[in-house]
C-alpha atoms as a PDB file:
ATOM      1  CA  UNK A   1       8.817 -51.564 -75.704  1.00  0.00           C
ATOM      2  CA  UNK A   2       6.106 -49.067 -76.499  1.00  0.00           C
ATOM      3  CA  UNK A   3       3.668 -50.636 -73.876  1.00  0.00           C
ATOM      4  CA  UNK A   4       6.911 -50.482 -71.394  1.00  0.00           C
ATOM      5  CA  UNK A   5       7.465 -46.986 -71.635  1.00  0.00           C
ATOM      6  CA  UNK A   6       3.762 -46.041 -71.550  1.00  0.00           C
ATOM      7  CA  UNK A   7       3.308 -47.599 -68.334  1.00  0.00           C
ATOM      8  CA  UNK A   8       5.916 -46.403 -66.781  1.00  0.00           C
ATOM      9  CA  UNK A   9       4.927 -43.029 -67.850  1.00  0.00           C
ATOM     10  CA  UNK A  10       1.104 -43.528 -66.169  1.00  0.00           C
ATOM     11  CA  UNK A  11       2.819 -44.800 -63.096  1.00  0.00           C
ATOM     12  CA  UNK A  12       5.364 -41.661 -62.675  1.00  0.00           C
ATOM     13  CA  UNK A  13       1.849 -39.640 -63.181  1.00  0.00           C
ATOM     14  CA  UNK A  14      -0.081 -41.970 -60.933  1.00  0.00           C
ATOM     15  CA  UNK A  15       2.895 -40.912 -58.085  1.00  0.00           C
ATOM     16  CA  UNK A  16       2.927 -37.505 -58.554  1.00  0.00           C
ATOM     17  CA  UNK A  17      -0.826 -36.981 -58.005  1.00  0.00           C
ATOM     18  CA  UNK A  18      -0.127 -38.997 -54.937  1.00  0.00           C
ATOM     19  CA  UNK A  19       2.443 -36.840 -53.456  1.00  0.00           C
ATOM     20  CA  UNK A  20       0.768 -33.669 -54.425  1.00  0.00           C
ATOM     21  CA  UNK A  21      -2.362 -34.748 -52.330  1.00  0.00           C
ATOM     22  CA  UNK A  22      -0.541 -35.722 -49.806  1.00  0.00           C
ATOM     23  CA  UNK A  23       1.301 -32.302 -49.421  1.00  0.00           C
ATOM     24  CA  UNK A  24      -2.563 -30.841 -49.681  1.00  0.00           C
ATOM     25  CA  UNK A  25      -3.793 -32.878 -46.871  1.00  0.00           C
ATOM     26  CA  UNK A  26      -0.811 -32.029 -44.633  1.00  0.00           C
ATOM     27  CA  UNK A  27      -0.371 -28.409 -45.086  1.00  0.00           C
ATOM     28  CA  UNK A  28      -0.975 -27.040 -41.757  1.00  0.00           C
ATOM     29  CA  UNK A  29      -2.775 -23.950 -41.808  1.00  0.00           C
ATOM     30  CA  UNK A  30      -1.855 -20.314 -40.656  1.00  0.00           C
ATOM     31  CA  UNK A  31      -3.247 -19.909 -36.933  1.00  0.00           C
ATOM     32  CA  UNK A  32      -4.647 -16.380 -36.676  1.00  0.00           C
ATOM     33  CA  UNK A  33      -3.305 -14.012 -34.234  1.00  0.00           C
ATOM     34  CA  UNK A  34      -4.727 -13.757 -30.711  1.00  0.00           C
ATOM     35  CA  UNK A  35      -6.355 -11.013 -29.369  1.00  0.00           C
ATOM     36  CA  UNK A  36      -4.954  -8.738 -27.304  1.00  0.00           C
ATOM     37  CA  UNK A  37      -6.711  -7.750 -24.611  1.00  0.00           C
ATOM     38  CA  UNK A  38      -5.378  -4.476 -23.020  1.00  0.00           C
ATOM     39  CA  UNK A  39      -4.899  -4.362 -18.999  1.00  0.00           C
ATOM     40  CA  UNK A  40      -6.881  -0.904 -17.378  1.00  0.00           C
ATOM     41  CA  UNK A  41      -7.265  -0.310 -14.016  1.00  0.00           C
ATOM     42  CA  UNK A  42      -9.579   1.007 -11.144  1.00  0.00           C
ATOM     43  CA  UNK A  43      -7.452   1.604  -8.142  1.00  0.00           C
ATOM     44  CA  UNK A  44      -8.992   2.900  -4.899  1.00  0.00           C
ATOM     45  CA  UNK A  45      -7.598   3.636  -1.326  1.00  0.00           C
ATOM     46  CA  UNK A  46      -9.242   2.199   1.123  1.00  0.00           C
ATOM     47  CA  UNK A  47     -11.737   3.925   3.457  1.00  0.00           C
ATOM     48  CA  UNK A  48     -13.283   3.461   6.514  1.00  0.00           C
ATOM     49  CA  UNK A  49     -16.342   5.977   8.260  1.00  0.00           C
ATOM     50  CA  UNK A  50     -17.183   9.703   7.284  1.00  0.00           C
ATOM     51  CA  UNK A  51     -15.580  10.686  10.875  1.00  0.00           C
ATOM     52  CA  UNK A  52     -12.311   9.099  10.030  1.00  0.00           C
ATOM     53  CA  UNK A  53     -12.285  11.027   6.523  1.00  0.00           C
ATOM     54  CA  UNK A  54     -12.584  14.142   8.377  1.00  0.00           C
ATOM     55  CA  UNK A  55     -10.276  13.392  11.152  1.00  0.00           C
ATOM     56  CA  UNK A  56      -7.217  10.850  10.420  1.00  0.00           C
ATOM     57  CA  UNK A  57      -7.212  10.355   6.725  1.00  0.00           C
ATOM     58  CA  UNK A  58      -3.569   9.939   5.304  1.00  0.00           C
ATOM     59  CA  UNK A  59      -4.023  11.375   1.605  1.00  0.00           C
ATOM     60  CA  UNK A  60      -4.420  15.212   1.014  1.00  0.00           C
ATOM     61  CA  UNK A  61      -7.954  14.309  -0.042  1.00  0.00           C
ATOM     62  CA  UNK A  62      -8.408  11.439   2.657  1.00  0.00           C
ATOM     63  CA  UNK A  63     -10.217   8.885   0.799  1.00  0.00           C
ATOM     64  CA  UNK A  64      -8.576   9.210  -2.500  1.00  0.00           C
ATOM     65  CA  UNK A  65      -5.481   9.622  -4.781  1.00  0.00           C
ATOM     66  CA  UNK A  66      -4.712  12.204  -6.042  1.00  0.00           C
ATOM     67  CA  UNK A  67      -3.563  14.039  -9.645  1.00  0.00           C
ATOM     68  CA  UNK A  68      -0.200  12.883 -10.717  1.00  0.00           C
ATOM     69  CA  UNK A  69      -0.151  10.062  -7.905  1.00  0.00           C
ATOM     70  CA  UNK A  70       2.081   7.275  -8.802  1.00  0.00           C
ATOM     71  CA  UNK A  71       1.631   3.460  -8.337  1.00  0.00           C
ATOM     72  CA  UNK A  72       3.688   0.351  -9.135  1.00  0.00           C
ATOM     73  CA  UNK A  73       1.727  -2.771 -10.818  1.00  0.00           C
ATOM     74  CA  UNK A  74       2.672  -6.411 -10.890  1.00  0.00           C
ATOM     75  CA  UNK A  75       0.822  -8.730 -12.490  1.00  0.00           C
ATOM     76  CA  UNK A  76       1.415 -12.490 -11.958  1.00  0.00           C
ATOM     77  CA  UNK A  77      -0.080 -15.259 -14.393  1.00  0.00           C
ATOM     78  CA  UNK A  78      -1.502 -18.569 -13.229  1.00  0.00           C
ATOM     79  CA  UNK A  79      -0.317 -21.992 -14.470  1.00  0.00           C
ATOM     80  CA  UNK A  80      -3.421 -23.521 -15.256  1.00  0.00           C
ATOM     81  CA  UNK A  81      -5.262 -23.301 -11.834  1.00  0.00           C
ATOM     82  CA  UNK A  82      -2.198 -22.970 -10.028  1.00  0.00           C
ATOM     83  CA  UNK A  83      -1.668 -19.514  -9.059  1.00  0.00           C
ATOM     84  CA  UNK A  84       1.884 -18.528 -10.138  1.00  0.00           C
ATOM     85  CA  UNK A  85       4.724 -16.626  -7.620  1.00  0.00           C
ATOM     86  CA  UNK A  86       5.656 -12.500  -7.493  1.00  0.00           C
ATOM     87  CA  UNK A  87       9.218 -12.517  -8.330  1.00  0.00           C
ATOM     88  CA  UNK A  88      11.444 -10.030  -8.678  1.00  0.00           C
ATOM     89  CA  UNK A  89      11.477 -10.147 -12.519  1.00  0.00           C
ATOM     90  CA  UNK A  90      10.055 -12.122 -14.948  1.00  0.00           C
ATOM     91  CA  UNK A  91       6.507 -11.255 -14.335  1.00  0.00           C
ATOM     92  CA  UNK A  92       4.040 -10.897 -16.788  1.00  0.00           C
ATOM     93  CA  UNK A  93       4.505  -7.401 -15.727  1.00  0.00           C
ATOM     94  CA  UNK A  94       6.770  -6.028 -13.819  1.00  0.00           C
ATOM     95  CA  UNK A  95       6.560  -2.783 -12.125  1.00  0.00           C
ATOM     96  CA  UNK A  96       4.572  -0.959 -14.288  1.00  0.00           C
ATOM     97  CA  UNK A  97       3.700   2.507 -13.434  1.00  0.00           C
ATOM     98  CA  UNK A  98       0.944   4.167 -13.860  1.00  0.00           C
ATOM     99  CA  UNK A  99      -0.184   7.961 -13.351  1.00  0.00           C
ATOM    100  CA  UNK A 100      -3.482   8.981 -11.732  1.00  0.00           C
ATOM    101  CA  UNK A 101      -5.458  11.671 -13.928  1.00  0.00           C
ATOM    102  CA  UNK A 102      -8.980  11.186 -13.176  1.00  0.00           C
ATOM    103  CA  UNK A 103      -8.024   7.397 -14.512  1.00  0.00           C
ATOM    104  CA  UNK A 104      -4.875   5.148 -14.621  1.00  0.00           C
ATOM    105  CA  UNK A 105      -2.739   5.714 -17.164  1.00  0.00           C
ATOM    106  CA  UNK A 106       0.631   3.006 -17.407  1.00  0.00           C
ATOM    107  CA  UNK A 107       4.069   4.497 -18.758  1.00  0.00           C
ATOM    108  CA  UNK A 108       3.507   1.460 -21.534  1.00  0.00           C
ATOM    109  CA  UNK A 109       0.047  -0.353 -22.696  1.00  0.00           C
ATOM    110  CA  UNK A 110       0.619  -3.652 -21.544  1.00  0.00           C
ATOM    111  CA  UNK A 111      -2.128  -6.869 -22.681  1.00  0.00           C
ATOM    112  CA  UNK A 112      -3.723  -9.811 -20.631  1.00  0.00           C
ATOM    113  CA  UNK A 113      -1.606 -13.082 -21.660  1.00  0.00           C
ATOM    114  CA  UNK A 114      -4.222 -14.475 -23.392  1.00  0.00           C
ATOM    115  CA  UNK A 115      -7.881 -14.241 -23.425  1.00  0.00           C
ATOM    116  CA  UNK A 116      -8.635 -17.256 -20.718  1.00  0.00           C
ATOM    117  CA  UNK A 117      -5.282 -16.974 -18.543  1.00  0.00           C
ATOM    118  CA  UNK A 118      -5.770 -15.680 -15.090  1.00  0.00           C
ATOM    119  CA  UNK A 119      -3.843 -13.577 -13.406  1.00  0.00           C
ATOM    120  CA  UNK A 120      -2.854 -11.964  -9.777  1.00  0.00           C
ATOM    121  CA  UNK A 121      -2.742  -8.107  -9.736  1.00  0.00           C
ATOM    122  CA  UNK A 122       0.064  -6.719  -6.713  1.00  0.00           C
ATOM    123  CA  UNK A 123      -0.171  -2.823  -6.726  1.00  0.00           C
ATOM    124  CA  UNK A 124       1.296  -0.428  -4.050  1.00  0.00           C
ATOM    125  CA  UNK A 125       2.312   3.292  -3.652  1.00  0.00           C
ATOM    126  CA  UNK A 126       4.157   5.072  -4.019  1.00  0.00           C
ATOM    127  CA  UNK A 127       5.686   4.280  -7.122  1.00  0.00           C
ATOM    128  CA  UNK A 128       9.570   2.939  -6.201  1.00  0.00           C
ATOM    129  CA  UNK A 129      12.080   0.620  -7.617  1.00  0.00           C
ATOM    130  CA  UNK A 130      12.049  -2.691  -5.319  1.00  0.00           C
ATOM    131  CA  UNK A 131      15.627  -4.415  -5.712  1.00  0.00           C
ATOM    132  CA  UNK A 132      13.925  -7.299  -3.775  1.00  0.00           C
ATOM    133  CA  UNK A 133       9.630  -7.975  -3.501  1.00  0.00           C
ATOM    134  CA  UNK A 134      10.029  -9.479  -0.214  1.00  0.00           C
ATOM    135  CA  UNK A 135      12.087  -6.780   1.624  1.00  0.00           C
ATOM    136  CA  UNK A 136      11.838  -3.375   0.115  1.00  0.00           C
ATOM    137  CA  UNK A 137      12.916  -0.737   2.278  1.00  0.00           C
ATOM    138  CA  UNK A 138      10.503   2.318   2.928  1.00  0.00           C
ATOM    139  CA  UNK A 139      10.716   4.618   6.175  1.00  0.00           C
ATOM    140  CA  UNK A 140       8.306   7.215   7.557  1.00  0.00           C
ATOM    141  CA  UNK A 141       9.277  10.558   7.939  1.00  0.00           C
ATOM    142  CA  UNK A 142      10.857  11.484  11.618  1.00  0.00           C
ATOM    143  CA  UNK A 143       9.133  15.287  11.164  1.00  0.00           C
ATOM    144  CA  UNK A 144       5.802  14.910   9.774  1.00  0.00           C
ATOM    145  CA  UNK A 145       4.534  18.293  10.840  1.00  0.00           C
ATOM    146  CA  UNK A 146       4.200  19.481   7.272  1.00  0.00           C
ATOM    147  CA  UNK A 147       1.451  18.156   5.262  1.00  0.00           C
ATOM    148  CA  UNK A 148       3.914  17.010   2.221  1.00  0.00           C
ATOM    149  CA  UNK A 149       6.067  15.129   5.002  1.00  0.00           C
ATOM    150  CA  UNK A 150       3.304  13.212   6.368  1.00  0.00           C
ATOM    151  CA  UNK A 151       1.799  12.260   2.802  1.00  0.00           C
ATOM    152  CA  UNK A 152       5.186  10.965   2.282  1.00  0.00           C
ATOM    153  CA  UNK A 153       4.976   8.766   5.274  1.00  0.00           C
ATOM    154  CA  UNK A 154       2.066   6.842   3.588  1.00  0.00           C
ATOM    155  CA  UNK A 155       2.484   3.172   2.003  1.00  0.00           C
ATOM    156  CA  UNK A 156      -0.743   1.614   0.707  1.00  0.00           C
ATOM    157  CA  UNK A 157      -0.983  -2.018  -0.666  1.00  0.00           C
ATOM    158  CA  UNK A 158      -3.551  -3.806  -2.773  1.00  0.00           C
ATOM    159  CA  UNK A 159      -3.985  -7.149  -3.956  1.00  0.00           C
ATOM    160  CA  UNK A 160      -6.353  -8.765  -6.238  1.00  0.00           C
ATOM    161  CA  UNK A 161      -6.218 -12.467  -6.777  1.00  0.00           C
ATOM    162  CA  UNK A 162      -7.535 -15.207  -9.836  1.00  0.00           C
ATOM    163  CA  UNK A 163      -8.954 -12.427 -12.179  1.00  0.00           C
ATOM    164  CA  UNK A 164      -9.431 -13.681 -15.646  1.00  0.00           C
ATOM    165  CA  UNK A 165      -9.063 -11.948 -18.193  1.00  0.00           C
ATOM    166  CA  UNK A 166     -11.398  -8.853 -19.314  1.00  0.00           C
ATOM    167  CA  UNK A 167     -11.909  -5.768 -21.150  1.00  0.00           C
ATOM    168  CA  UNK A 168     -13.053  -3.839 -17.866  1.00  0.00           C
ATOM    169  CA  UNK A 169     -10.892  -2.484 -15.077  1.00  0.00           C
ATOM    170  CA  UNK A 170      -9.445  -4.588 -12.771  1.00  0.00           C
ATOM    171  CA  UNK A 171     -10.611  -3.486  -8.958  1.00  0.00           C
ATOM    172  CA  UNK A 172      -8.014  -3.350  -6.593  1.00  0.00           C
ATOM    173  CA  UNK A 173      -7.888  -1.488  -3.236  1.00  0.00           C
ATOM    174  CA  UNK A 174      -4.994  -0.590  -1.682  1.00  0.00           C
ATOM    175  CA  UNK A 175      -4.679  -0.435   2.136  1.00  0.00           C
ATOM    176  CA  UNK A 176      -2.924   1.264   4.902  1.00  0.00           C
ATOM    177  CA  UNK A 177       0.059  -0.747   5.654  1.00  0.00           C
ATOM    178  CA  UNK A 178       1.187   1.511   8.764  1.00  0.00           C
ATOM    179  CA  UNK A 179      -0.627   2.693  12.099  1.00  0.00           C
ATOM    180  CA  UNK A 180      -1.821   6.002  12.290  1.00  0.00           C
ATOM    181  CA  UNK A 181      -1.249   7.356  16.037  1.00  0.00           C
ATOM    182  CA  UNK A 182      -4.122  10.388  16.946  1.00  0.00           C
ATOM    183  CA  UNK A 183      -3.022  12.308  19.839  1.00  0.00           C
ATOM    184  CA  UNK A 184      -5.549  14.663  21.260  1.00  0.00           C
ATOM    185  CA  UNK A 185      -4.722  16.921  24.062  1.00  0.00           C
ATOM    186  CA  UNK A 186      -7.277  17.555  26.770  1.00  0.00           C
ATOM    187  CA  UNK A 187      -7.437  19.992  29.339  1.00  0.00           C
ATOM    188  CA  UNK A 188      -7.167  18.603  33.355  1.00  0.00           C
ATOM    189  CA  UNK A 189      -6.560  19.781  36.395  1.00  0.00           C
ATOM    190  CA  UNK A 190      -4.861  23.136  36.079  1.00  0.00           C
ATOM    191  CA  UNK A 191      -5.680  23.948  32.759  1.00  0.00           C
ATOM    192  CA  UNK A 192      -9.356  24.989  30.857  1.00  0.00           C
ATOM    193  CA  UNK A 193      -9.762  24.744  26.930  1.00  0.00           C
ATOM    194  CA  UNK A 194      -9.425  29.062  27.105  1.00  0.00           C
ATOM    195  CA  UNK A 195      -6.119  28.392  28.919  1.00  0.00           C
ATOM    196  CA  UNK A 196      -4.563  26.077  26.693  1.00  0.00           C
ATOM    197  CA  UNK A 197      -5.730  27.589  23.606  1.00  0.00           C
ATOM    198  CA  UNK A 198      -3.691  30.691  24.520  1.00  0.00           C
ATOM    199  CA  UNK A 199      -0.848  28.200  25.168  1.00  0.00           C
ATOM    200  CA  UNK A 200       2.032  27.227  22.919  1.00  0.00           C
ATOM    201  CA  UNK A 201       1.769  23.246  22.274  1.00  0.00           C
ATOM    202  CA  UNK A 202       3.863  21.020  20.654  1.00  0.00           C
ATOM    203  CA  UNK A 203       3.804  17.433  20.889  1.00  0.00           C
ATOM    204  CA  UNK A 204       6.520  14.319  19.632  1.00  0.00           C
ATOM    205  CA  UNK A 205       6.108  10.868  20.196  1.00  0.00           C
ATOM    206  CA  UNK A 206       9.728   8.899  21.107  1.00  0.00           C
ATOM    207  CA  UNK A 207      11.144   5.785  20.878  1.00  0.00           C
ATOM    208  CA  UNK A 208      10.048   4.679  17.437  1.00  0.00           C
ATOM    209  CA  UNK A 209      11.600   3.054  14.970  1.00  0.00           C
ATOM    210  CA  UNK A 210      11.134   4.541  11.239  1.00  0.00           C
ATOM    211  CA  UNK A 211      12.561   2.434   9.148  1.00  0.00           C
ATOM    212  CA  UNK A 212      10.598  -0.720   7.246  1.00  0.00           C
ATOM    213  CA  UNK A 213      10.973  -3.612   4.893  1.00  0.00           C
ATOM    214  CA  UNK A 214       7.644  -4.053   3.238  1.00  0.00           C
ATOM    215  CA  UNK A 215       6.873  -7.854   1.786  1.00  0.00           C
ATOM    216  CA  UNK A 216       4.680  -7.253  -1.471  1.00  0.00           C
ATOM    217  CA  UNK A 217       3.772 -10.669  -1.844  1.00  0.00           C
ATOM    218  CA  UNK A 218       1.676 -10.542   1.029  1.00  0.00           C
ATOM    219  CA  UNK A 219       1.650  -6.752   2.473  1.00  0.00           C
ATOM    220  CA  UNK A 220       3.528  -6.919   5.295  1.00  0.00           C
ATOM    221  CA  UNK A 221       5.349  -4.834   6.927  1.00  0.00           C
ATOM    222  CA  UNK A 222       8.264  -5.164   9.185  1.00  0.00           C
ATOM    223  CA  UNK A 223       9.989  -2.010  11.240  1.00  0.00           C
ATOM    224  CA  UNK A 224      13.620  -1.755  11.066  1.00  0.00           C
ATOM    225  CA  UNK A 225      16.503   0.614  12.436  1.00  0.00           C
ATOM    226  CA  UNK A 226      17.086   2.713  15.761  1.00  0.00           C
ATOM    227  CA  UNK A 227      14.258   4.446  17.648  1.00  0.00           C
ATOM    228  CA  UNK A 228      13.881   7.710  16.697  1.00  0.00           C
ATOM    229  CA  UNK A 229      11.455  10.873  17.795  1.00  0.00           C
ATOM    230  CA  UNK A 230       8.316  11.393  15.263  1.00  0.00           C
ATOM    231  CA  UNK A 231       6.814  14.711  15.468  1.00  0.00           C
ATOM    232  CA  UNK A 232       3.410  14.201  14.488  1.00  0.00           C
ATOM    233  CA  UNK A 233       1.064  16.860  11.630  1.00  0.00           C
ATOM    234  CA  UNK A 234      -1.128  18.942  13.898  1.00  0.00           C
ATOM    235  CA  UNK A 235      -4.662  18.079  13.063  1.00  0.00           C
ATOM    236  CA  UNK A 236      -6.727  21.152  12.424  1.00  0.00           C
ATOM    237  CA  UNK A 237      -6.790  23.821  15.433  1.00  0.00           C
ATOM    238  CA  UNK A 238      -8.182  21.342  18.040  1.00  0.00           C
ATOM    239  CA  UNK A 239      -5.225  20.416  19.633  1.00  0.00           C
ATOM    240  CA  UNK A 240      -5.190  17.380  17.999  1.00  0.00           C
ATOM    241  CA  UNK A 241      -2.030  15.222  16.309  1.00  0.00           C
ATOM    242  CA  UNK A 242      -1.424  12.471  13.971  1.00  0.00           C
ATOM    243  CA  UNK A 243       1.672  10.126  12.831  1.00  0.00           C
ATOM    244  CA  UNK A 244       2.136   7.465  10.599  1.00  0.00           C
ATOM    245  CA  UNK A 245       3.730   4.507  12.291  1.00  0.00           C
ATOM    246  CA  UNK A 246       5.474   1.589  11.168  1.00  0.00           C
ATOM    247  CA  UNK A 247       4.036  -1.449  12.996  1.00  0.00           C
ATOM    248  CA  UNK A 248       5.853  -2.161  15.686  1.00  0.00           C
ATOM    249  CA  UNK A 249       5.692  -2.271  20.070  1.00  0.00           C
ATOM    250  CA  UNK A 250       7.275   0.820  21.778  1.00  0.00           C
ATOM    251  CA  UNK A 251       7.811   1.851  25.141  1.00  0.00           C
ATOM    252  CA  UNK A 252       9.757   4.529  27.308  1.00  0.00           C
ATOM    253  CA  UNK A 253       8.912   6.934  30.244  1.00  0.00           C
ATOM    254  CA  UNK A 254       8.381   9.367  27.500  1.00  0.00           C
ATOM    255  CA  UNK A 255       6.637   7.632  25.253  1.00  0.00           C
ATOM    256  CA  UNK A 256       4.477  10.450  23.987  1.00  0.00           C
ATOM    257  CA  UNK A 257       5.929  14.354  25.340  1.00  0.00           C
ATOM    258  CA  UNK A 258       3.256  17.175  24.950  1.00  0.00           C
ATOM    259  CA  UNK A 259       5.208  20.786  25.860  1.00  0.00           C
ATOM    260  CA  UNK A 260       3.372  23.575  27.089  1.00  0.00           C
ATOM    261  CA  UNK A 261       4.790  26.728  26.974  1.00  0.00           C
ATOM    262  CA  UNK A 262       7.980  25.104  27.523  1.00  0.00           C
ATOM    263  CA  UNK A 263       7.235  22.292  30.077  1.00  0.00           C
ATOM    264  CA  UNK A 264       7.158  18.559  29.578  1.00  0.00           C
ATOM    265  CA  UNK A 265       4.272  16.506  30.047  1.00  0.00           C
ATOM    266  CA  UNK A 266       5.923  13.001  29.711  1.00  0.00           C
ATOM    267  CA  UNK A 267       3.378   9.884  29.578  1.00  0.00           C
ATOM    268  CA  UNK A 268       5.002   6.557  30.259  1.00  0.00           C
ATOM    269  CA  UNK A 269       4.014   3.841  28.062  1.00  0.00           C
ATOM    270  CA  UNK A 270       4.402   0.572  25.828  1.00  0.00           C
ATOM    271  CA  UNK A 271       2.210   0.110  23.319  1.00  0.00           C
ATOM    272  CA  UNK A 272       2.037  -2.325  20.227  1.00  0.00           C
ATOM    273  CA  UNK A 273       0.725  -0.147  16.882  1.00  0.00           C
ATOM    274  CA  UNK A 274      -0.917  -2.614  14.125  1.00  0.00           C
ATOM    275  CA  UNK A 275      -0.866  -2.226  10.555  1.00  0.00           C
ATOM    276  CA  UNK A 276      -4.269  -0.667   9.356  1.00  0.00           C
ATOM    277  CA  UNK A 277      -5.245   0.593  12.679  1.00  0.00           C
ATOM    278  CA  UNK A 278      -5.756   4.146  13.715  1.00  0.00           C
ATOM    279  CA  UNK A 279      -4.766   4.266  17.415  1.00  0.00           C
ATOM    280  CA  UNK A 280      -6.377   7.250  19.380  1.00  0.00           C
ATOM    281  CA  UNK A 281      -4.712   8.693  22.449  1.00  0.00           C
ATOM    282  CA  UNK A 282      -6.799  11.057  24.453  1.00  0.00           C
ATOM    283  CA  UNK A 283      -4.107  12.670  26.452  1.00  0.00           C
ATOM    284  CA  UNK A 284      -4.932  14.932  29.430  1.00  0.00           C
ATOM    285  CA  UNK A 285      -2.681  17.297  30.827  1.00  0.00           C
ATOM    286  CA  UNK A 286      -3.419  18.167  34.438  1.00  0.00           C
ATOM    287  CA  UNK A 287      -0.912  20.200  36.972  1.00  0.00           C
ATOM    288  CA  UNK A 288      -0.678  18.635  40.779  1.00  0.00           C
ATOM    289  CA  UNK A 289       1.121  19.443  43.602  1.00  0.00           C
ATOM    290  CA  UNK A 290       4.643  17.706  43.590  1.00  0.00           C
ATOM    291  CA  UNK A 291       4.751  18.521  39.637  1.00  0.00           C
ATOM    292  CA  UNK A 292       2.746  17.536  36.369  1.00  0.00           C
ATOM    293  CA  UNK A 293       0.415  14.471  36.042  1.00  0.00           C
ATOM    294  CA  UNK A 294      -0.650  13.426  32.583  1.00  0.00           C
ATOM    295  CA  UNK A 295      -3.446  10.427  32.136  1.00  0.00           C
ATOM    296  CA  UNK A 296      -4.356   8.651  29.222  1.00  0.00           C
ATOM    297  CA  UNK A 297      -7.861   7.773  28.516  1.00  0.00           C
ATOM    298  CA  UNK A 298      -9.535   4.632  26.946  1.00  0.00           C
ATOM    299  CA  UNK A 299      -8.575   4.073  23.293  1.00  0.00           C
ATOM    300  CA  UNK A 300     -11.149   4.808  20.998  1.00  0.00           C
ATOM    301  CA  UNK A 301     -10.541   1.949  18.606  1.00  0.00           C
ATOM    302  CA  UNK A 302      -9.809  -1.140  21.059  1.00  0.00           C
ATOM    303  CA  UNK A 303     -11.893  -0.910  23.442  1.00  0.00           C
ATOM    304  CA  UNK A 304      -9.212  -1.366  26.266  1.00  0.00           C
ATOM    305  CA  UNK A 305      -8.510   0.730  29.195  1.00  0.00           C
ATOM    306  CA  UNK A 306      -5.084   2.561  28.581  1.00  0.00           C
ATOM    307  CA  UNK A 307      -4.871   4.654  31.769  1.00  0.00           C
ATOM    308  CA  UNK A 308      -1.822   5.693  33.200  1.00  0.00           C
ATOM    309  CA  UNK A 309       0.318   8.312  34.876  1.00  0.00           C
ATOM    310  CA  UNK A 310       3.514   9.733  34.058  1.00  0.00           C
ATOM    311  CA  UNK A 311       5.607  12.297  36.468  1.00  0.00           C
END
């Protein structure tokens, strides 16, 4: 009875070393933490020659933002190698905005995913609140004669695609998503550079629409609404004007109206503005004998003889 009881006692020990090395071999250890990887950024407007700095640009500073400019940020994760979609919400981020300072600054640190996942960066400004990333409305201003109206009228859009992830800025470079329309007023038959300088000018361009939905999955923009009159920033004393324009063809027998001490000078025209583009319309004024004859030169950009008459 003895030997029963002893061996049944060395198999109930026998067991129990079993089950505790059992528990030892499966314990699944703790799985550190990953590490976060903040998101900074370097975002730049585009630019194009010294000239156009001087002449056309659309910020205050032409080739830059500015202090206390506002951008929105989307960033989009892949799937692997599969490039994921912008969506309203449910991004890795959604509409973050940052502050320009001398850097970026976000409202709210936000982290890469992980530290392999790639990602798609969507930025644009100004900074808004899109209801719907495929068609968000924007508009242009109808006066942009005052500096702060015309900086208004601006919409840039960047996109940076597949960046992995990374303790450095992300580059992006936001572009001009509307025309910008240069009007210069030349002297012709009639009229000297003395002549017209003494003049009162004033000059609006009709016929164009204002409104836009802009896509920010891809950066396009599309212009909506009525035709309206724009009347363009003048640009520096040289009898020169510019307008942001929402891409879009326009036409009517006043297309573009330059006033001279109280006279029309209408110019007759249809013209197709693109996104990106600045459009340069050298517009003389010249007086003839059964009334006023204004011609349009070559534009600048296109290489494409524009020249036409308008009574």
């Amino acid at each position: 009875m003895k030997l029963h009881l002893l061996g049944a006692s060395c198999l109930l020990a026998l067991l129990s070393a079993c089950s505790s090395g059992e528990e030892e071999q499966t314990k699944i250890p703790e799985i550190p933490s990953a590490k976060q990887i903040p998101i900074t950024l370097n975002c730049v407007a585009s630019t194009t020659s010294a000239n156009e700095k001087v002449n056309v640009g659309t910020r205050v500073t032409d080739w830059g933002y500015e202090s206390q400019d506002k951008i929105g940020l989307y960033v989009v994760n892949y799937n692997g190698t599969t490039p994921g979609t912008l969506q309203n919400n449910g991004n890795h981020v959604n509409n973050m905005r940052f502050t320009y300072n001398g850097t970026w600054t976000p409202d709210n640190e936000i982290y890469w995913k992980d530290e392999s996942t790639k990602a798609d960066f969507y930025c644009y400004f100004p900074y808004g609140t899109p209801a719907d990333v495929t068609s968000y409305a924007f508009s242009v201003k109808e006066d942009q004669s005052t500096e702060t109206a015309y900086k208004a009228s601006e919409f840039l859009y960047g996109k940076t695609s597949g960046v992995a992830p990374t303790a450095e800025a992300v580059n992006i470079t936001t572009k001009h998503m509307f025309s910008c329309a240069v009007i210069n007023v030349k002297a012709g038959n009639g009229f000297t550079d003395e002549t017209l300088a003494q003049s009162a000018i004033s000059v609006k361009m009709n016929g164009i629409k204002t409104g836009a939905t802009i896509n920010l999955t891809n950066g396009i923009a599309t212009a909506t609404g009525t035709a309206k009159t724009i009347l363009p920033l003048e640009n520096g004393n040289n009898r020169s004007y510019k307008a942001l324009i929402v891409p879009q063809t326009a036409s009517g027998s006043n297309f573009i109206t330059v006033n001279i001490d109280g006279r029309d000078f209408n110019l007759k025209k249809e013209f197709t503005f693109v996104g990106g583009k600045r459009h340069t319309f050298s517009v003389t004024v010249s007086k003839t004998s059964n009334g006023i004859n204004v011609g349009i030169g070559a534009w600048e950009d296109d290489d494409i003889d524009n020249g036409g008459v308008a009574e």
